[in-house]
Protein backbone atom coordinates (compact mmCIF):
# COMPACT_ATOMS: atom_id res chain seq x y z
CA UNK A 1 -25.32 8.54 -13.32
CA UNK A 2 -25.17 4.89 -13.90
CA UNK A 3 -22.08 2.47 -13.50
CA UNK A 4 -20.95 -0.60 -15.50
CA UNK A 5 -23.38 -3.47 -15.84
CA UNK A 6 -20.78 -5.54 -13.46
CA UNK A 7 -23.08 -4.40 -10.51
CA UNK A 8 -26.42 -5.26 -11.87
CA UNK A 9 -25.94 -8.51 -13.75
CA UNK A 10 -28.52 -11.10 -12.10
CA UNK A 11 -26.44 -14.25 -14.02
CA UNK A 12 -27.16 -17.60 -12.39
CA UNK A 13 -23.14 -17.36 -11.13
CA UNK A 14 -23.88 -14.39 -9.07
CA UNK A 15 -26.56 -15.20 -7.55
CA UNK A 16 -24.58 -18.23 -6.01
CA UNK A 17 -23.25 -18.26 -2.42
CA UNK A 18 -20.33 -16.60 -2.89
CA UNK A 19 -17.22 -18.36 -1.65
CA UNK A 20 -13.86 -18.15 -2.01
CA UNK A 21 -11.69 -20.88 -3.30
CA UNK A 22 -8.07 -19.91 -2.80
CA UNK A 23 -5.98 -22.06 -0.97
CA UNK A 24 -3.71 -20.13 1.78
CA UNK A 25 -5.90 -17.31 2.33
CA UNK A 26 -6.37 -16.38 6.21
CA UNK A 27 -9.48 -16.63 7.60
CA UNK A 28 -10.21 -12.98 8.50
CA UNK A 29 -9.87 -11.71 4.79
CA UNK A 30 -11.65 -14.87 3.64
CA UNK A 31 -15.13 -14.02 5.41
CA UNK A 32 -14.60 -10.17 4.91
CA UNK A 33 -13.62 -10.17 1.39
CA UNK A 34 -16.95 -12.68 1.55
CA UNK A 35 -18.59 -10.15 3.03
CA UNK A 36 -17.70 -7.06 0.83
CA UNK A 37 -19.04 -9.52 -2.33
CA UNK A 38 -22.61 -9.60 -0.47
CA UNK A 39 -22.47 -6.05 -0.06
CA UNK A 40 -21.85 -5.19 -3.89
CA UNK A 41 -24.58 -7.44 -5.10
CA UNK A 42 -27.01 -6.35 -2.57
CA UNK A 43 -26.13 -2.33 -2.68
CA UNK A 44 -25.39 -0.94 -6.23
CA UNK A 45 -27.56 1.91 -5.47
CA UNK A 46 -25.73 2.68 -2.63
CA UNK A 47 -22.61 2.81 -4.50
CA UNK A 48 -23.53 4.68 -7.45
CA UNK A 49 -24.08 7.74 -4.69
CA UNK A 50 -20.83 7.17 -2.83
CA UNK A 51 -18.63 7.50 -6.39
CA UNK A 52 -20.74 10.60 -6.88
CA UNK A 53 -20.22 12.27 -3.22
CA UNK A 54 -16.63 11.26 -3.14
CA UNK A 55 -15.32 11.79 -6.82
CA UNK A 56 -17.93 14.27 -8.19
CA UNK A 57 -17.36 12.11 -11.47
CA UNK A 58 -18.81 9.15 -12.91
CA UNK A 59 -16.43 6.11 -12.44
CA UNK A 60 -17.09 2.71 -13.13
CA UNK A 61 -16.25 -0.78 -11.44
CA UNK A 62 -13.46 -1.15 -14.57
CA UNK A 63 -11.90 2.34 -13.45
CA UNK A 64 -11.25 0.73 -9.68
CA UNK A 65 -10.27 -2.77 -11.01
CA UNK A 66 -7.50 -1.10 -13.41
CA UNK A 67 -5.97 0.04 -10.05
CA UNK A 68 -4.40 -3.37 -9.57
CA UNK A 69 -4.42 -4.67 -13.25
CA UNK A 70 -0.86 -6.27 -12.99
CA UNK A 71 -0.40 -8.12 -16.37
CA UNK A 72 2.74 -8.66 -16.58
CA UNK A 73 2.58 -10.81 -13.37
CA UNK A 74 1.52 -14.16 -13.69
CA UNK A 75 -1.60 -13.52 -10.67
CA UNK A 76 -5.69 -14.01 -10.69
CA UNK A 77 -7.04 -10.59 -9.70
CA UNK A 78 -10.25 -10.61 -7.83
CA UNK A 79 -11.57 -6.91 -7.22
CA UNK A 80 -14.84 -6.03 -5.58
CA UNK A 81 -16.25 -2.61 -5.03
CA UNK A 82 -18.84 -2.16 -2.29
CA UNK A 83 -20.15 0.72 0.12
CA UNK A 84 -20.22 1.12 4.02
CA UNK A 85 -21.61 4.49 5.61
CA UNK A 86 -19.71 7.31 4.59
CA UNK A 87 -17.10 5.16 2.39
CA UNK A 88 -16.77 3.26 -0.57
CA UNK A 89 -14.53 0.20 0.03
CA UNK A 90 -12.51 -1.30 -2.48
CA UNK A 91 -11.20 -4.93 -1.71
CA UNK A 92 -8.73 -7.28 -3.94
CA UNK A 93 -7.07 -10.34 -3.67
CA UNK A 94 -4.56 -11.83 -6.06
CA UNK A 95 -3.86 -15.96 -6.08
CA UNK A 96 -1.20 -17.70 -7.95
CA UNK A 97 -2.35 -18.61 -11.39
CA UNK A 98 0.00 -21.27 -12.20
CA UNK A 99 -1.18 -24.25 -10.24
CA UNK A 100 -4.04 -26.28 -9.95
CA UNK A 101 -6.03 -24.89 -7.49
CA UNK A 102 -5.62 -20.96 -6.52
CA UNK A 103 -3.05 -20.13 -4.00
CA UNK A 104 -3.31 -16.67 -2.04
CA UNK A 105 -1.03 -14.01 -2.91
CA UNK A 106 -2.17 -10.72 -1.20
CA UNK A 107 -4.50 -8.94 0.04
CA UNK A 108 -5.42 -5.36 -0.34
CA UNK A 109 -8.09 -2.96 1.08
CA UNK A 110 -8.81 0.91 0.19
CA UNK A 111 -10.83 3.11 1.63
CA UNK A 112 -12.36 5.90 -0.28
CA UNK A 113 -13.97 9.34 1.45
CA UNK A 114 -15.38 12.43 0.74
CA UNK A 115 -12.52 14.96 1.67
CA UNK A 116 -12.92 18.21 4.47
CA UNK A 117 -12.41 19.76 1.18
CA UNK A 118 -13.34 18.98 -2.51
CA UNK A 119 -10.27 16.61 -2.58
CA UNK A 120 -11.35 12.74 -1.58
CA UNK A 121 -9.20 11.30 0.32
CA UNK A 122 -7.44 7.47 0.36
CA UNK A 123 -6.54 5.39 3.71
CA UNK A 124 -4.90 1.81 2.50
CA UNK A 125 -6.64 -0.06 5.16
CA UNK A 126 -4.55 -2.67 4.84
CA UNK A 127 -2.40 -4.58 2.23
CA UNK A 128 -0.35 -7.84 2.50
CA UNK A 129 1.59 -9.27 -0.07
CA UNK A 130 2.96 -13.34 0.26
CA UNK A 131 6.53 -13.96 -1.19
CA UNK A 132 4.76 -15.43 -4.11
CA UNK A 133 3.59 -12.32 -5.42
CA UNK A 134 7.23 -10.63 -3.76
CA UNK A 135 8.24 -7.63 -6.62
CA UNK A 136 4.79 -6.25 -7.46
CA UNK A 137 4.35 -3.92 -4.57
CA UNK A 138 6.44 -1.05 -6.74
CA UNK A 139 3.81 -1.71 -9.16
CA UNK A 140 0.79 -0.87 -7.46
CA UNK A 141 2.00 1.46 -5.45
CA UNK A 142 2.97 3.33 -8.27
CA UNK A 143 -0.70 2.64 -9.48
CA UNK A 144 -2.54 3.43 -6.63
CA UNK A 145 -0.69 7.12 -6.98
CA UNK A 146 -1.54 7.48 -10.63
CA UNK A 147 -5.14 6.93 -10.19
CA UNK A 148 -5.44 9.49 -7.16
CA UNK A 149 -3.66 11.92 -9.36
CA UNK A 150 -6.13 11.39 -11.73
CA UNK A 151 -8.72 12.05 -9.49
CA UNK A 152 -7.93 14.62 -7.35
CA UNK A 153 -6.65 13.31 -4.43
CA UNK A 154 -3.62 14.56 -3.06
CA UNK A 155 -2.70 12.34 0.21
CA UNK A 156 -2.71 9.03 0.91
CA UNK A 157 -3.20 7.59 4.85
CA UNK A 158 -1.80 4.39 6.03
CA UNK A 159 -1.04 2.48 8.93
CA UNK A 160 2.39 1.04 8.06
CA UNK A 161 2.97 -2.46 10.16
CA UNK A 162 5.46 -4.86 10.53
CA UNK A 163 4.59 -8.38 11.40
CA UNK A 164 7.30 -11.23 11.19
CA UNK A 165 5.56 -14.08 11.74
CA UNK A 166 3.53 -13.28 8.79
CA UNK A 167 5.97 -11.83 6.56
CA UNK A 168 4.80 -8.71 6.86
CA UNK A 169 7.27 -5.39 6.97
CA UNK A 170 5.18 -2.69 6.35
CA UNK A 171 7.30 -0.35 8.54
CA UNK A 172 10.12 -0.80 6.38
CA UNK A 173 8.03 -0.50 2.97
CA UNK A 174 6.14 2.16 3.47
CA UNK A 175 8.85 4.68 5.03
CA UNK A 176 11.09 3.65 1.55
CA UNK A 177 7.72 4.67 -0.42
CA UNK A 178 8.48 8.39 0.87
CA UNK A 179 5.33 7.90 3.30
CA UNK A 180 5.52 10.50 6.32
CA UNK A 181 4.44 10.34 10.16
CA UNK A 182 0.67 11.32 10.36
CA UNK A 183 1.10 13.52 12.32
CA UNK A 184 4.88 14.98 11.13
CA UNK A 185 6.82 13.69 14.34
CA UNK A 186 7.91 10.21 15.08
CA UNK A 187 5.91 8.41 17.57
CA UNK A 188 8.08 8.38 20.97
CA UNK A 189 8.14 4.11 21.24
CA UNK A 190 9.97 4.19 18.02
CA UNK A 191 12.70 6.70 19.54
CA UNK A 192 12.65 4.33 22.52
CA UNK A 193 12.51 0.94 20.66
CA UNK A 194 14.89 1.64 17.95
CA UNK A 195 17.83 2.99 20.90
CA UNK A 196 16.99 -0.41 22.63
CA UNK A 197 16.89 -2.28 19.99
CA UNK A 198 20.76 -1.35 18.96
CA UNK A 199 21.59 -1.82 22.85
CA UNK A 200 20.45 -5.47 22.82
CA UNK A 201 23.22 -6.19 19.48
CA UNK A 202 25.46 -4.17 20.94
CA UNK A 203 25.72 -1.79 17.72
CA UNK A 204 26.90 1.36 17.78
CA UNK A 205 24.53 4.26 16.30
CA UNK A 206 25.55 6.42 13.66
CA UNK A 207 23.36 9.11 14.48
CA UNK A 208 21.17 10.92 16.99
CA UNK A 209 18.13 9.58 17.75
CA UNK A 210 17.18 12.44 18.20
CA UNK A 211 17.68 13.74 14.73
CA UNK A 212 15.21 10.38 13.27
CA UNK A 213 12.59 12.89 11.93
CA UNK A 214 10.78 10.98 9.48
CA UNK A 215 10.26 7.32 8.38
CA UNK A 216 12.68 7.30 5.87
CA UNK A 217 15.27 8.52 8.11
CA UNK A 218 14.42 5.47 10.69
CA UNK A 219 15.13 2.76 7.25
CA UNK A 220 18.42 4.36 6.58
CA UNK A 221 19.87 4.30 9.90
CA UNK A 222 22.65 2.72 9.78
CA UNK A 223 25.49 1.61 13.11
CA UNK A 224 28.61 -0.49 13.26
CA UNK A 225 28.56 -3.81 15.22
CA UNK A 226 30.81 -5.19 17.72
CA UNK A 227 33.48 -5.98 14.48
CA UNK A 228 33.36 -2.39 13.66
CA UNK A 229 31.44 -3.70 10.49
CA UNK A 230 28.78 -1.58 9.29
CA UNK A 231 25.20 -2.99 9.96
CA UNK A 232 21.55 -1.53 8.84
CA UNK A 233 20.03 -0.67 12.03
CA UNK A 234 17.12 0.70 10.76
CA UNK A 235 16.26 -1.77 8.43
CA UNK A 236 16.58 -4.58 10.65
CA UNK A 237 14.56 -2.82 13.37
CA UNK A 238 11.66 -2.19 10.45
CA UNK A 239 11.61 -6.30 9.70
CA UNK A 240 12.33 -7.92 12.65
CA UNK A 241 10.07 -6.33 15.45
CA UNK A 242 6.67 -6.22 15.46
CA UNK A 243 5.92 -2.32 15.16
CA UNK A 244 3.26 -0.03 13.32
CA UNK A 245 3.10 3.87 12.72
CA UNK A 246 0.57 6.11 10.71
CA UNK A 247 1.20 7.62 7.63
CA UNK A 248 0.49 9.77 4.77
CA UNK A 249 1.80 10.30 1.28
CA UNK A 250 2.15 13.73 -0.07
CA UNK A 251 1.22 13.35 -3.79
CA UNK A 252 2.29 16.29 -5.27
CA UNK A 253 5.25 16.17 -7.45
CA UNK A 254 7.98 18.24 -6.06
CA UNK A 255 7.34 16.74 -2.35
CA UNK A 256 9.78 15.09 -0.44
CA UNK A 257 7.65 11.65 -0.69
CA UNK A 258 7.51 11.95 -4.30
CA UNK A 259 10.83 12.58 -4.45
CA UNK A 260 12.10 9.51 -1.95
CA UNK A 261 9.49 7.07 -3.94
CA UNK A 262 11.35 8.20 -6.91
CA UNK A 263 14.67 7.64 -5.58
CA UNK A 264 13.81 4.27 -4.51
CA UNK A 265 12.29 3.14 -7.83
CA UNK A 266 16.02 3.87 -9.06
CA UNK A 267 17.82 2.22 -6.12
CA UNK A 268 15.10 -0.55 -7.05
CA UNK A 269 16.31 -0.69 -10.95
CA UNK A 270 12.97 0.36 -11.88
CA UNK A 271 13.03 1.73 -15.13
CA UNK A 272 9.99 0.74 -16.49
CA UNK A 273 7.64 2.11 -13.74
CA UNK A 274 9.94 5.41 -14.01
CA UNK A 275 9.37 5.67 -17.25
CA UNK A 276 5.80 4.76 -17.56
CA UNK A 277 4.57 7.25 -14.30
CA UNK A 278 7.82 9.98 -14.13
CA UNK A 279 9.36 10.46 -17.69
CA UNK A 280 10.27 14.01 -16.81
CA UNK A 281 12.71 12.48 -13.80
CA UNK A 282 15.88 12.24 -14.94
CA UNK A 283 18.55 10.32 -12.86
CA UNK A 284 18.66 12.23 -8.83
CA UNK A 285 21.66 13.94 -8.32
CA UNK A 286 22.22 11.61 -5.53
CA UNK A 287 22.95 8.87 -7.71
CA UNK A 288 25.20 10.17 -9.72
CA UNK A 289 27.31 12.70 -7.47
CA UNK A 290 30.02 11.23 -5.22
């Protein structure tokens, strides 16, 4: 097995300290992404047997870079491929396009393995988005599932986290994208968080905590406020706190992630990516039944 010549081109541009010239970008993913370069120069060997022991197919560098090929968005995708013990690590980042000099966009890190079974398996290692690149995170999700479809993988692992200060509200996200608790109970600080969290406003719960079984059912909460308005609990408790959980996706069609992902791409007005990845799904009976 061989890949694409991307990993064994010896042009006069590769073999140049590799840098990265994107203005924005923090310094952790700077010197890692940095990093993960050096390591796909210096290893293709070592990568040509991790596609092999994970997939059991041949793959190329093209077939991880389409994961995150975004064109109608007006972004510079940079995506590397390189190997680290028992995984093959896949590393973008997309920059603004439009100005003069690069400005950072996202981040995004997967982590391929071989699987207990034949099945790889997927952890997103991480994955930040900026406001400038703010409506494409539908898209590659939606991407990211279509490819392990295509290759056999049936879960997806994350660890969803919320960060204000740096715009970051994974919580939120991920439990709308249908993901699950790891380990299919919610961690007890949420329980304890979320009650506290509606003492301090003084809001009112709609619900049991007790009854908060699964991410999605934490971003739906909803409670009345002092003016007996109605206020999203569980969305503001998502953004506004730091917090973090692990998840995991179930990819198979008829699960109830699938099914919540798809529901969301239609609460969304996502037509196109319904279309394009579920044109058997017509509209969910939840829409349209009052």
């Amino acid at each position: 097995m061989s890949l694409e010549k991307p990993y064994t081109q010896e042009t006069e541009i590769e073999q140049q300290e590799p840098k990265i010239d994107i203005d924005g970008i923090p310094e952790f993913e700077a010197n890692y992404f940095i990093e993960q370069l050096t390591a796909e120069r210096e290893k293709e060997e070592d990568i040509q047997k991790l596609v092999h022991k994970i997939f059991k197919e041949q793959l190329t560098k093209k077939d991880f870079q389409n994961i995150f090929a975004l064109e109608p968005y007006n972004l510079d995708i940079t995506t590397i491929v390189s190997p680290a013990r028992d995984k093959l690590i896949v590393t973008t980042i997309l920059s603004e396009e439009s100005s003069a000099r690069k400005k950072f966009a996202g981040y995004i890190e997967l982590h391929f393995y071989p699987g207990e079974t034949e099945s790889p398996e997927l952890h997103i290692e991480y994955r930040e988005i900026t406001s400038k690149a703010q409506g494409i995170g539908l898209d590659i999700q939606c991407q990211i599932d279509d490819f392990c479809r295509s290759h056999n993988i049936n879960t997806i692992h994350n660890e969803a986290v919320t960060n204000p200060d740096r715009g970051m509200v994974g919580a939120y996200v991920w439990a709308r994208y249908g993901y699950d608790f790891e380990y299919d109970t919610p961690p007890p600080h949420l329980l304890e968080r979320i009650e506290a969290f509606a003492q301090k406003l003084r809001v009112t719960i709609h619900a049991d905590p007790n009854s908060l079984k699964r991410p999605i059912d934490f971003a739906k909460l909803e409670g009345t406020n002092e003016q007996g308005e109605p206020f999203p609990l569980g969305k503001e408790f998502l953004t506004k706190n730091e917090c973090t959980w692990m998840g995991k996706k179930d990819l198979s069609p008829n699960s109830q992630s699938t099914q919540d992902f798809i529901m969301y791409l239609h609460e969304r007005g996502r037509e196109d990516l319904l279309k394009k990845y579920y044109p058997e799904e017509s509209t969910p009976a939840s829409l349209t039944s009052n």
